[in-house]
N, C-alpha and C. Protein backbone atom coordinates (compact mmCIF):
# COMPACT_ATOMS: atom_id res chain seq x y z
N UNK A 1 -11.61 -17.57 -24.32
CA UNK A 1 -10.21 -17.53 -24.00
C UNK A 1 -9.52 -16.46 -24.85
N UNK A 2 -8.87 -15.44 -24.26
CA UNK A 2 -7.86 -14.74 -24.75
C UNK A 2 -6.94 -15.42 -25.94
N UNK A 3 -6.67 -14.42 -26.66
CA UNK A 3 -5.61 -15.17 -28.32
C UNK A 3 -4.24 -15.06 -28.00
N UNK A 4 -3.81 -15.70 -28.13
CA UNK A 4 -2.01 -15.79 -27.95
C UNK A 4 -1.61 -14.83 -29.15
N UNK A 5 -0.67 -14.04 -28.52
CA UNK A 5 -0.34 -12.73 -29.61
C UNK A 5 1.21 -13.35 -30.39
N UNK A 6 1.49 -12.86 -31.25
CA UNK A 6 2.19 -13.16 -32.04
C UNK A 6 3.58 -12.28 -31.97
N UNK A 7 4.28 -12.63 -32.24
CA UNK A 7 6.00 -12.06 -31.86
C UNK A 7 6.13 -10.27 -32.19
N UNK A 8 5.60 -10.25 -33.47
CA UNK A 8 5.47 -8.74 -33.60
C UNK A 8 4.37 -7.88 -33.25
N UNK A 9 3.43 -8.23 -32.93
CA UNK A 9 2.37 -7.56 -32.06
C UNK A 9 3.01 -7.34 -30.47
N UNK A 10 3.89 -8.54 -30.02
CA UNK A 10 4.14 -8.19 -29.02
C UNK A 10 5.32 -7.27 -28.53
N UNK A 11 6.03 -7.27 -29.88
CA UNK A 11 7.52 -6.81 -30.14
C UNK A 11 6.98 -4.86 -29.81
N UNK A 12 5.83 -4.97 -30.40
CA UNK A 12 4.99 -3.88 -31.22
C UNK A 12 4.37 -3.00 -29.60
N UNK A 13 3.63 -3.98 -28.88
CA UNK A 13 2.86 -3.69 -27.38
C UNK A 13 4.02 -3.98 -26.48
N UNK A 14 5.05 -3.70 -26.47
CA UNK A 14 6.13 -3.47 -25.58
C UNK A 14 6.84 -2.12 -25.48
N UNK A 15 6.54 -1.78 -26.89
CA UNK A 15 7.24 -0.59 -26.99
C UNK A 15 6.46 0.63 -26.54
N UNK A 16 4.71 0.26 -25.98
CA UNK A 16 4.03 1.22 -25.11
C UNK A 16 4.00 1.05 -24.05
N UNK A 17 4.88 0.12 -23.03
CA UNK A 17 5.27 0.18 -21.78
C UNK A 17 6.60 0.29 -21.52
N UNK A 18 6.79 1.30 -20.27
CA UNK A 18 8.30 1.33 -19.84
C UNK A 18 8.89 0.46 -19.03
N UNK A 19 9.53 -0.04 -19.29
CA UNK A 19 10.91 -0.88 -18.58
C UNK A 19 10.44 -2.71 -18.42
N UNK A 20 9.48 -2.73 -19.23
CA UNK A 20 8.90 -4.15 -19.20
C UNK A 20 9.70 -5.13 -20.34
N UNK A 21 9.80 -6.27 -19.65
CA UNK A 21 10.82 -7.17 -21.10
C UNK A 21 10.31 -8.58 -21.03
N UNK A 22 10.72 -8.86 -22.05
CA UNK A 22 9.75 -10.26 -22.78
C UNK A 22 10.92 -11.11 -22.66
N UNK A 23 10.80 -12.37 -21.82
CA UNK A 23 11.33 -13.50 -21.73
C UNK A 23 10.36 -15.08 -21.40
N UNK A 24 10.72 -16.00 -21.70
CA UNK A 24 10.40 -17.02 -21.31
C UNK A 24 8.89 -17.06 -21.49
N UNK A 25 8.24 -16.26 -22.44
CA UNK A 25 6.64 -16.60 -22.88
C UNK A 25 6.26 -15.62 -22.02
N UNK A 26 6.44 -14.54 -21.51
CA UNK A 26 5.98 -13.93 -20.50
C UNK A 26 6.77 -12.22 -20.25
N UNK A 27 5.48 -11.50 -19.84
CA UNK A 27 6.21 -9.98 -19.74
C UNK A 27 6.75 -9.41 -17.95
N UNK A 28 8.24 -8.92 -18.00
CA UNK A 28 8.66 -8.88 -16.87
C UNK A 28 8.93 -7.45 -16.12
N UNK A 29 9.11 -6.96 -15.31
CA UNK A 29 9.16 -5.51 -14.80
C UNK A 29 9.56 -5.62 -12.94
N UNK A 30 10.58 -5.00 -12.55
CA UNK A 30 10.93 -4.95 -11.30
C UNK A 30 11.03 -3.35 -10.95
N UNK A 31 10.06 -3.25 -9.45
CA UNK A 31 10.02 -1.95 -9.41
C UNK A 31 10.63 -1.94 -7.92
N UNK A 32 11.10 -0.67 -7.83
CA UNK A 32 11.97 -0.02 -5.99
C UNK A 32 11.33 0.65 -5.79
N UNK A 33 11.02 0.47 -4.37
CA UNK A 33 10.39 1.58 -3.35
C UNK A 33 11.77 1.82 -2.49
N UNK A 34 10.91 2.87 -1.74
CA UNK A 34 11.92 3.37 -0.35
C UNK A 34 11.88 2.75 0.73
N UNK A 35 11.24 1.42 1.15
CA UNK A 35 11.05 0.68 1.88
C UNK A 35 10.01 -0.25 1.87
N UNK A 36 10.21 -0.88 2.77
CA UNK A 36 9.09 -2.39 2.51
C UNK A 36 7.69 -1.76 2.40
N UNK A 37 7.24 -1.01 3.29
CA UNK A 37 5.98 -0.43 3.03
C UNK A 37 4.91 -0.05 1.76
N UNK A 38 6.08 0.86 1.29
CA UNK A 38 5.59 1.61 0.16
C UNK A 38 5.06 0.14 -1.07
N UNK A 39 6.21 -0.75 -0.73
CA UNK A 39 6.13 -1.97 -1.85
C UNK A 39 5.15 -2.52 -1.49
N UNK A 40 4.71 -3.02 -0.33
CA UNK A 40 3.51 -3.81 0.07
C UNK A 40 2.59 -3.28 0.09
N UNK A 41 2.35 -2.07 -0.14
CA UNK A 41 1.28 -0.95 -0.25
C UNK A 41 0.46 -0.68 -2.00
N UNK A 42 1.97 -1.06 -3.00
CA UNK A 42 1.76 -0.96 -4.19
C UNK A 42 1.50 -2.83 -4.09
N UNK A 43 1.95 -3.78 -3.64
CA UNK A 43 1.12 -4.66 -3.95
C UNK A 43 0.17 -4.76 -3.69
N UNK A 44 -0.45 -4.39 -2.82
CA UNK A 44 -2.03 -4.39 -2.73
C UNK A 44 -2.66 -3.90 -3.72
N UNK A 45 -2.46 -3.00 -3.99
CA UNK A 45 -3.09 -1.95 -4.97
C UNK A 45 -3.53 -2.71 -6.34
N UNK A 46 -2.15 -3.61 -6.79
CA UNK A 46 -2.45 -3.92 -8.10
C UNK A 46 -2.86 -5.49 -7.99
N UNK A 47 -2.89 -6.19 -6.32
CA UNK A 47 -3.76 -7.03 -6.04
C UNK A 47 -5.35 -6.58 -6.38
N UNK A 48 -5.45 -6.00 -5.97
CA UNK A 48 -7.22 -5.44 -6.50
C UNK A 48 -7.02 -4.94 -7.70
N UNK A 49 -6.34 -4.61 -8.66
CA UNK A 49 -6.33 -4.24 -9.76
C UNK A 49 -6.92 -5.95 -10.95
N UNK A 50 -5.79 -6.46 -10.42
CA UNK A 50 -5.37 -7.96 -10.41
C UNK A 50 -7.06 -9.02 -10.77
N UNK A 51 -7.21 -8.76 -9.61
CA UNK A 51 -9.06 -9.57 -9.57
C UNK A 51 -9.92 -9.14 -9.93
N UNK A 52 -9.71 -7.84 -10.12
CA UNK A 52 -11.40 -6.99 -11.28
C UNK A 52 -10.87 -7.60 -12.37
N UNK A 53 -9.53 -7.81 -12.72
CA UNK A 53 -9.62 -7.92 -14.25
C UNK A 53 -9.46 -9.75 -15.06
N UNK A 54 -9.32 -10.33 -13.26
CA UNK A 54 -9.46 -11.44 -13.12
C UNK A 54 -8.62 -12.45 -14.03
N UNK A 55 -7.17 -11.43 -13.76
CA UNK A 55 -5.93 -11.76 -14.24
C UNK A 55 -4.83 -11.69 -13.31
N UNK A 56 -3.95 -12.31 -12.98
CA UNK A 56 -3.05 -12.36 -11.64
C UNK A 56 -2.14 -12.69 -12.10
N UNK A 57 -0.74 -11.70 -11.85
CA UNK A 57 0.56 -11.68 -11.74
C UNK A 57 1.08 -12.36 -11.05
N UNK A 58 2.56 -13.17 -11.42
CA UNK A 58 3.33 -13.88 -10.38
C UNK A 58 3.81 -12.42 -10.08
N UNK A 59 4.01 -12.12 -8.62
CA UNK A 59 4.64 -11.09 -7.72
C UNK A 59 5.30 -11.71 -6.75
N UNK A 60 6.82 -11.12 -6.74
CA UNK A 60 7.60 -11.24 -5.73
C UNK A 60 8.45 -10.25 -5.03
N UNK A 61 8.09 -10.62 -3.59
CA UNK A 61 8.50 -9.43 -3.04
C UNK A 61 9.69 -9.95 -2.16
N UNK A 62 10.91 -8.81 -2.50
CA UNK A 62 12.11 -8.99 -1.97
C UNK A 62 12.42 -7.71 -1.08
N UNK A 63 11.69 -7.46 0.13
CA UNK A 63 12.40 -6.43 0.96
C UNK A 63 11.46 -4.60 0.22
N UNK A 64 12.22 -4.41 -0.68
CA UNK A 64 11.85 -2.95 -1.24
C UNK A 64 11.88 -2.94 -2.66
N UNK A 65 11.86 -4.35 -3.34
CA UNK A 65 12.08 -4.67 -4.79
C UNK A 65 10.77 -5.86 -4.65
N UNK A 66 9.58 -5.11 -5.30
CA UNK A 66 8.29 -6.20 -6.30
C UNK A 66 9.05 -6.25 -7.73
N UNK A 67 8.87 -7.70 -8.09
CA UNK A 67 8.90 -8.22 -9.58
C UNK A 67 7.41 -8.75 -9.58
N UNK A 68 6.77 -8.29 -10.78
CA UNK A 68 5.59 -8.62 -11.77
C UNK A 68 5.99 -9.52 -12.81
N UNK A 69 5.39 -10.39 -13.01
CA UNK A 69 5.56 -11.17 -14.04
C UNK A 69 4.40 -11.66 -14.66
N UNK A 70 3.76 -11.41 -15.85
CA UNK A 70 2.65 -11.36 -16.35
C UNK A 70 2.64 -12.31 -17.58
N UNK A 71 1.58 -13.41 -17.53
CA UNK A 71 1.48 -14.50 -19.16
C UNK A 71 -0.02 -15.05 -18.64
N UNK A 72 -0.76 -15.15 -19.84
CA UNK A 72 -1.82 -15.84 -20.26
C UNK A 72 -1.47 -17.55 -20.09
N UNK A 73 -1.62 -17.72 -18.87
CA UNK A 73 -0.88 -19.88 -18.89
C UNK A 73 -1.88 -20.24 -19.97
N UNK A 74 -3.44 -19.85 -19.74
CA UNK A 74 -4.03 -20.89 -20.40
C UNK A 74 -3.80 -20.53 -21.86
N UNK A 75 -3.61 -19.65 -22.27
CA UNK A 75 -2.94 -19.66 -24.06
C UNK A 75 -2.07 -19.72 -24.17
N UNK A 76 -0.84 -20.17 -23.37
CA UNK A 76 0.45 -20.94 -23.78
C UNK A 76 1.48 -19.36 -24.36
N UNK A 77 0.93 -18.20 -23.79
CA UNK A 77 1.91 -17.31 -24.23
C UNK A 77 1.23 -15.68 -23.32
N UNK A 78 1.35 -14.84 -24.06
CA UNK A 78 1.18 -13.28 -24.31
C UNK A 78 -0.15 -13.17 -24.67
N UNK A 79 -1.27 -12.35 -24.36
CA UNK A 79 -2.34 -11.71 -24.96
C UNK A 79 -2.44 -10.47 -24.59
N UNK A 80 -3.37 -9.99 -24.86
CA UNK A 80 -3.88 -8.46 -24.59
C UNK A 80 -4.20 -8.57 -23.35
N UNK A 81 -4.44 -9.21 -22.76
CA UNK A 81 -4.83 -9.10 -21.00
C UNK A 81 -3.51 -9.00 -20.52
N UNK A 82 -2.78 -9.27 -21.26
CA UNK A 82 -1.23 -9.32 -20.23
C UNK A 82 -0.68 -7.40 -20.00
N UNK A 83 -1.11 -6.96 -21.49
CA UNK A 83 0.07 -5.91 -21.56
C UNK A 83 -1.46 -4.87 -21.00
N UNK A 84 -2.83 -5.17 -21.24
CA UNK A 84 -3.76 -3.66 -20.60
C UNK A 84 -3.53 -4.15 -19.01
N UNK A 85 -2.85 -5.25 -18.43
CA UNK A 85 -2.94 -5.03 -16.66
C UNK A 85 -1.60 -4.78 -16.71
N UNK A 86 -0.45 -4.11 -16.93
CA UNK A 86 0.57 -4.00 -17.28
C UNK A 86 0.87 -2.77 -17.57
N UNK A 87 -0.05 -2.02 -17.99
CA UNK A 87 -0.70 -0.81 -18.13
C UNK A 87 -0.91 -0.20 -16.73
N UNK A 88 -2.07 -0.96 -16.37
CA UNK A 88 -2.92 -0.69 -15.13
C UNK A 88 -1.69 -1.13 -13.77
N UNK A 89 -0.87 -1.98 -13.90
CA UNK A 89 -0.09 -1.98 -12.63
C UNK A 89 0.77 -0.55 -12.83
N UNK A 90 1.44 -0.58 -13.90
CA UNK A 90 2.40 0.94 -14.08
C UNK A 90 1.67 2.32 -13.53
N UNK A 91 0.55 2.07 -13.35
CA UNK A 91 -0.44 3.06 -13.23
C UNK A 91 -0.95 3.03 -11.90
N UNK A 92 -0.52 1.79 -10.74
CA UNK A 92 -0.72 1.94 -9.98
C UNK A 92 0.81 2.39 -8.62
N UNK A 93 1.76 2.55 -9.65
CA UNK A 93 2.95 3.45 -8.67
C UNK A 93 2.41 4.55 -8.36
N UNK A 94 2.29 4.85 -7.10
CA UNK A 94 2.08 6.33 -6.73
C UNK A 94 2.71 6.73 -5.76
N UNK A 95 3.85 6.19 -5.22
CA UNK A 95 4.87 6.59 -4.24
C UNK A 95 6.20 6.38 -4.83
N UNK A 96 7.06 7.41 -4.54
CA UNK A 96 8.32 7.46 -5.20
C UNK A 96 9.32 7.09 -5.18
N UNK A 97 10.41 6.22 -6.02
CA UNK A 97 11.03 5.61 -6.32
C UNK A 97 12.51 5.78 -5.81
C-alpha cells in the first residue's frame, strides 16, 4: 500500500503541478475544452492512463468542463500515486483550451 504523504510534502508536490488544489484529503483540477468532444476524447485518454497505473480518478463531466479529482481512499489521504497520475493526466491535454 502506498504511504499517506504528509502536509508539507504535499504542500511541497503541488507546487510541481499547475492549477491543481488540495481540499478535502484529496487533489483537484478542472479543465475546458472547446466542446464536448475534445473533453470526452481527453477522458478517454487519461481513462487508459488511469488503469496502467491502476489508479482511478473521480471524473466529472459537465458538457465542455472534466473535473479530476485524485486521493489514495485506501490510505486515508494523498500519496505519490496521486500527484505522478496528475502529472500524467496534465500530460494528457493535447487539444486546446
Amino acid at each position: 500500500m502506498a504511504e499517506k504523504l504528509l502536509t508539507g510534502e504535499i504542500q511541497q508536490r503541488l507546487k510541481a503541478l499547475n492549477g491543481w488544489q488540495w481540499a478535502d484529503n484529496a487533489i483537484k483540477k478542472q479543465y475546458v475544452f472547446e466542446s464536448f468532444m475534445p473533453a470526452i476524447r481527453f477522458v478517454n485518454r487519461v481513462a487508459e492512463l488511469a488503469e496502467a497505473a491502476d489508479h482511478h480518478p473521480d471524473i466529472t463531466i459537465n458538457y465542455r468542463k472534466v473535473t479530476m479529482v485524485l486521493a489514495t481512499h485506501s490510505a486515508g489521504g494523498l500519496t505519490q500515486k496521486d500527484f505522478a497520475l496528475a502529472e500524467k493526466i496534465d500530460g494528457a491535454v493535447i487539444e486546446p483550451r
